[in-house]
C-alpha atoms as a PDB file:
ATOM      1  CA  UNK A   1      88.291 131.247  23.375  1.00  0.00           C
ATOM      2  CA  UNK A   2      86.600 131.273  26.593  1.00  0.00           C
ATOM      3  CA  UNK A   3      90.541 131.129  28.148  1.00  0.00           C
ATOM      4  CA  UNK A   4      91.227 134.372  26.039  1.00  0.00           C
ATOM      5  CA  UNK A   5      88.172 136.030  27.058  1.00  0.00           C
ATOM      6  CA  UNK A   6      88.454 135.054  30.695  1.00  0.00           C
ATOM      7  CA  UNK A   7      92.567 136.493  31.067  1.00  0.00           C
ATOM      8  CA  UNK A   8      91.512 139.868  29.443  1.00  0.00           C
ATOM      9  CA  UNK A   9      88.560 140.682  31.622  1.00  0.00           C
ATOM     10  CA  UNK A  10      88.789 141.958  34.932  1.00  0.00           C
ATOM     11  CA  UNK A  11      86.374 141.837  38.144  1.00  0.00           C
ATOM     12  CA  UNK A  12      83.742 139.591  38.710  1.00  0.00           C
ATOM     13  CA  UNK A  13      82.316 138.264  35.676  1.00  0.00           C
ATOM     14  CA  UNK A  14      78.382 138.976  35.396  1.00  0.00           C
ATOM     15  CA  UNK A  15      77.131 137.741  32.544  1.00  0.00           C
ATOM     16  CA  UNK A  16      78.444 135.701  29.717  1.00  0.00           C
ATOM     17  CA  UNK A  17      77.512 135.896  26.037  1.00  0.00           C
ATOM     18  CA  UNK A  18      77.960 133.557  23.965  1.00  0.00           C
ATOM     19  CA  UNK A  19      77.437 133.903  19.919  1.00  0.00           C
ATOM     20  CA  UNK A  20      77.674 130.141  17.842  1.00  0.00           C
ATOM     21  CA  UNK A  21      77.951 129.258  13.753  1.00  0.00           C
ATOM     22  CA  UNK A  22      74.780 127.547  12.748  1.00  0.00           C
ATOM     23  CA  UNK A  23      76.787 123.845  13.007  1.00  0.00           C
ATOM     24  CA  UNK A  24      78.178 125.226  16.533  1.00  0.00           C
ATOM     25  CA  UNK A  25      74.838 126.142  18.011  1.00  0.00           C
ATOM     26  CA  UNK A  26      73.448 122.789  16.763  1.00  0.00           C
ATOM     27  CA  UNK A  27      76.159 121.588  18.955  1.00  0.00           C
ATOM     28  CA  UNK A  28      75.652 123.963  22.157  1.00  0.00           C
ATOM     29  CA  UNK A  29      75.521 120.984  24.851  1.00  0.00           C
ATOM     30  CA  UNK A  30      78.638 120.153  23.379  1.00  0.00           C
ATOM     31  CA  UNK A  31      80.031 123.245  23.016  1.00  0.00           C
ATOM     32  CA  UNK A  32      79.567 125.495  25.740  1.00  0.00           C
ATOM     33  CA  UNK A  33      80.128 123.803  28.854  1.00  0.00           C
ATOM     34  CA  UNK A  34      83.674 123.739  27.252  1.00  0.00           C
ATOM     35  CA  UNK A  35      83.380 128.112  26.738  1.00  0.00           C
ATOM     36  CA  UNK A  36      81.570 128.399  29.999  1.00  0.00           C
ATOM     37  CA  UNK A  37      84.734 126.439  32.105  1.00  0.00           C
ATOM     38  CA  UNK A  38      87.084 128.955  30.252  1.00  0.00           C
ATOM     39  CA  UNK A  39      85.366 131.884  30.175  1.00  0.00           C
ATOM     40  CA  UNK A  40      84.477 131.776  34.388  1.00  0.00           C
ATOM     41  CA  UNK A  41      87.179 129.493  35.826  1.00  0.00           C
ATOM     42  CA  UNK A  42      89.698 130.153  33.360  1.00  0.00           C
ATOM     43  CA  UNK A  43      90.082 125.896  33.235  1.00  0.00           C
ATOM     44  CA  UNK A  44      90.939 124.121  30.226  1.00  0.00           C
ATOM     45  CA  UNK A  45      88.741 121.536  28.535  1.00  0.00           C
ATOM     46  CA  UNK A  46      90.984 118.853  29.806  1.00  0.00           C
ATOM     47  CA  UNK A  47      90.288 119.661  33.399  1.00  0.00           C
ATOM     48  CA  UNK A  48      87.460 117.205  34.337  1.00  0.00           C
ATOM     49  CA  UNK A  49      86.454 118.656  37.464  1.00  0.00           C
ATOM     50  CA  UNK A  50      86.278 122.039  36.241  1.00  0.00           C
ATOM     51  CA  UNK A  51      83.907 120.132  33.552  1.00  0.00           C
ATOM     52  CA  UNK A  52      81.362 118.926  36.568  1.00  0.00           C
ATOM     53  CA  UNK A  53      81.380 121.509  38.803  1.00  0.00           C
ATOM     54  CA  UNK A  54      80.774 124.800  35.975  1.00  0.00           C
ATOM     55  CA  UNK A  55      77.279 125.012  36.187  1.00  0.00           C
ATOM     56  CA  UNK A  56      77.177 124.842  39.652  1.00  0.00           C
ATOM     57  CA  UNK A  57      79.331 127.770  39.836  1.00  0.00           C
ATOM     58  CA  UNK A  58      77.509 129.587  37.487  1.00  0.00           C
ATOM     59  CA  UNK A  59      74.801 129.417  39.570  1.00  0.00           C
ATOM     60  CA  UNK A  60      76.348 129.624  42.770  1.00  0.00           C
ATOM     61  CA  UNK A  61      78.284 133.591  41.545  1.00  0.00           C
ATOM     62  CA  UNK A  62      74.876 134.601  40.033  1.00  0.00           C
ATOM     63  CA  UNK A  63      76.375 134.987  36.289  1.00  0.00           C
ATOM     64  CA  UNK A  64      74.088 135.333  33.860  1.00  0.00           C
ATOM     65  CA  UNK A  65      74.321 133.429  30.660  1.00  0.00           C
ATOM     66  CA  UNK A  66      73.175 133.992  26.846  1.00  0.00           C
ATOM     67  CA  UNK A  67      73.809 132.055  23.888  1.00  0.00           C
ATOM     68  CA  UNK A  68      72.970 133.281  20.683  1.00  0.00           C
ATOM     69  CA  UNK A  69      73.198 131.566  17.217  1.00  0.00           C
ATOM     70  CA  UNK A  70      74.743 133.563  14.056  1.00  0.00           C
ATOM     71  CA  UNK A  71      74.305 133.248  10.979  1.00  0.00           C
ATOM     72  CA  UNK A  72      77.836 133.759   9.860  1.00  0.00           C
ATOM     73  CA  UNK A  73      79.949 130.296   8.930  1.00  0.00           C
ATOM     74  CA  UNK A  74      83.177 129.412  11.439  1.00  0.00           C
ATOM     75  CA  UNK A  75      81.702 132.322  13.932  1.00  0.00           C
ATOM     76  CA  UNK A  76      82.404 131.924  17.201  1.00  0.00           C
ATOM     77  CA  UNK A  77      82.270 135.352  19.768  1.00  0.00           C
ATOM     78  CA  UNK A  78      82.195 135.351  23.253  1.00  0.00           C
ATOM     79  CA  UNK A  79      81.311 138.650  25.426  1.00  0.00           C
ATOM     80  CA  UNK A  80      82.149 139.225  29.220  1.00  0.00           C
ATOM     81  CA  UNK A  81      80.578 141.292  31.316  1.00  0.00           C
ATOM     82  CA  UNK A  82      82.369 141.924  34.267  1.00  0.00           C
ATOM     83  CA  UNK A  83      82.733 144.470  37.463  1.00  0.00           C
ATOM     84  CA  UNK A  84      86.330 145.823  36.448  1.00  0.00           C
ATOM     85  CA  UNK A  85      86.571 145.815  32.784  1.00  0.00           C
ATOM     86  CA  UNK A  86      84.881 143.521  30.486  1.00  0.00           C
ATOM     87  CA  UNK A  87      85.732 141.162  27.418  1.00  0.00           C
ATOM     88  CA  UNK A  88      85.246 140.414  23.619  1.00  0.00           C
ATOM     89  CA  UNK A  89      86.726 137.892  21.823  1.00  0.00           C
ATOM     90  CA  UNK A  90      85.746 136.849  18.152  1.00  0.00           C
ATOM     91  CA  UNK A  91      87.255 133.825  16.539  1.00  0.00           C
ATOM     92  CA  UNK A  92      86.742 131.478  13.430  1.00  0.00           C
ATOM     93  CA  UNK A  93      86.622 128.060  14.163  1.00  0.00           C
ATOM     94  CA  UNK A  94      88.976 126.408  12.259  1.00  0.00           C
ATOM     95  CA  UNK A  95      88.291 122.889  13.489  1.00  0.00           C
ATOM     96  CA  UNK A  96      90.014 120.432  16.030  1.00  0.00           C
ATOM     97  CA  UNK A  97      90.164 123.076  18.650  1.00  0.00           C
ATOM     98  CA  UNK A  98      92.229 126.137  16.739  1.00  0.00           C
ATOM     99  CA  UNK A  99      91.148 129.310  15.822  1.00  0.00           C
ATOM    100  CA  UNK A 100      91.857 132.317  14.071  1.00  0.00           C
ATOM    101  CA  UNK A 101      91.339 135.157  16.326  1.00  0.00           C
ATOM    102  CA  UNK A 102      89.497 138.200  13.999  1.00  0.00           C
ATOM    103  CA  UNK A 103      88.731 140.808  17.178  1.00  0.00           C
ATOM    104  CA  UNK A 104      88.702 141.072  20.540  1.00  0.00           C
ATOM    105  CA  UNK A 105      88.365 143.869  23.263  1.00  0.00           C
ATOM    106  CA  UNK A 106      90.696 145.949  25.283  1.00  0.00           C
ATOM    107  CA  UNK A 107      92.611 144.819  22.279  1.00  0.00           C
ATOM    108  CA  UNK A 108      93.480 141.552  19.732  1.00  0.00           C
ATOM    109  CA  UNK A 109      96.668 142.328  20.595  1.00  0.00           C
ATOM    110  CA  UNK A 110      96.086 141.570  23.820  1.00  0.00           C
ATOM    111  CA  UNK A 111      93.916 138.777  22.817  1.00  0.00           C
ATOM    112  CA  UNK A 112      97.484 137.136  21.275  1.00  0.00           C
ATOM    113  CA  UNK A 113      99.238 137.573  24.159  1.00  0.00           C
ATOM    114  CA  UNK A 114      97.028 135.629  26.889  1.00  0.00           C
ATOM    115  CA  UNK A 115      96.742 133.090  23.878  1.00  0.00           C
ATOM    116  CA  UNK A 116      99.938 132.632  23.890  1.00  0.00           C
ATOM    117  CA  UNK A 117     100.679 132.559  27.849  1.00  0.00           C
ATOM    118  CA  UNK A 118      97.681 130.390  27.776  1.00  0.00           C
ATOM    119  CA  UNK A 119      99.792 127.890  25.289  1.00  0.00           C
ATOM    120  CA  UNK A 120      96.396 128.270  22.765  1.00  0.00           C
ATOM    121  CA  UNK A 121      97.928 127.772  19.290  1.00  0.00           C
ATOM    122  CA  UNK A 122      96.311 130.431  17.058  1.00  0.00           C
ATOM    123  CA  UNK A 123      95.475 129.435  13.445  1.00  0.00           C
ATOM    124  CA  UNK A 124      96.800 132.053  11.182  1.00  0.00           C
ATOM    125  CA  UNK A 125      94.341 131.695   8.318  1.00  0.00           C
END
């Protein structure tokens, strides 16, 4: 998600919001390092380095960061903030790293599309 929400925003990213199930946000240390790599660098989960070096450069670019639990099963939403045009994208966790995408901003449709450039598989239900 944090690969979608990165390719349809557009500047410098300011702040990042991030909104967790209850099982997710139990989970957060887990969890977001992963969203945070993908929603600032744009990295995958699989890239290591990206893994170590996040925080850092969270820091280092001044973004802002806010995680928020819902109470809403399989939620997962991430909001970007950012100098040219900012993000939305809100998902349901389907389990072992698919989703089903529900809404995003400019558009889900656009949401699809950088999924699928991205090579993100999309759960359909």
């Amino acid at each position: 998600m944090g690969r979608i929400a990165h390719e349809l925003a557009d500047g410098d990213i300011r702040k990042i919001t991030i909104e967790l199930t209850p099982d997710l946000f139990a989970r957060r240390a887990i969890n977001v390092p992963g969203i945070l790599m993908g929603a600032v660098l744009g990295a995958s989960t699989q890239d290591i380095k990206a893994y170590h070096n996040v925080l850092r450069e969270i820091t280092r670019q001044g973004i802002a960061v806010d995680i928020r639990q819902v109470s809403q099963p399989e939620v997962q939403r991430i909001h970007v903030e950012a100098t040219g045009r900012n993000a939305f994208v809100d998902a349901l966790n389907r389990g072992g790293g698919r989703l089903k995408l529900v809404d995003a901003k400019p558009s889900l449709a656009a949401a699809q599309t950088a999924a699928a450039r991205l090579g993100i598989k999309l759960a359909e239900a």
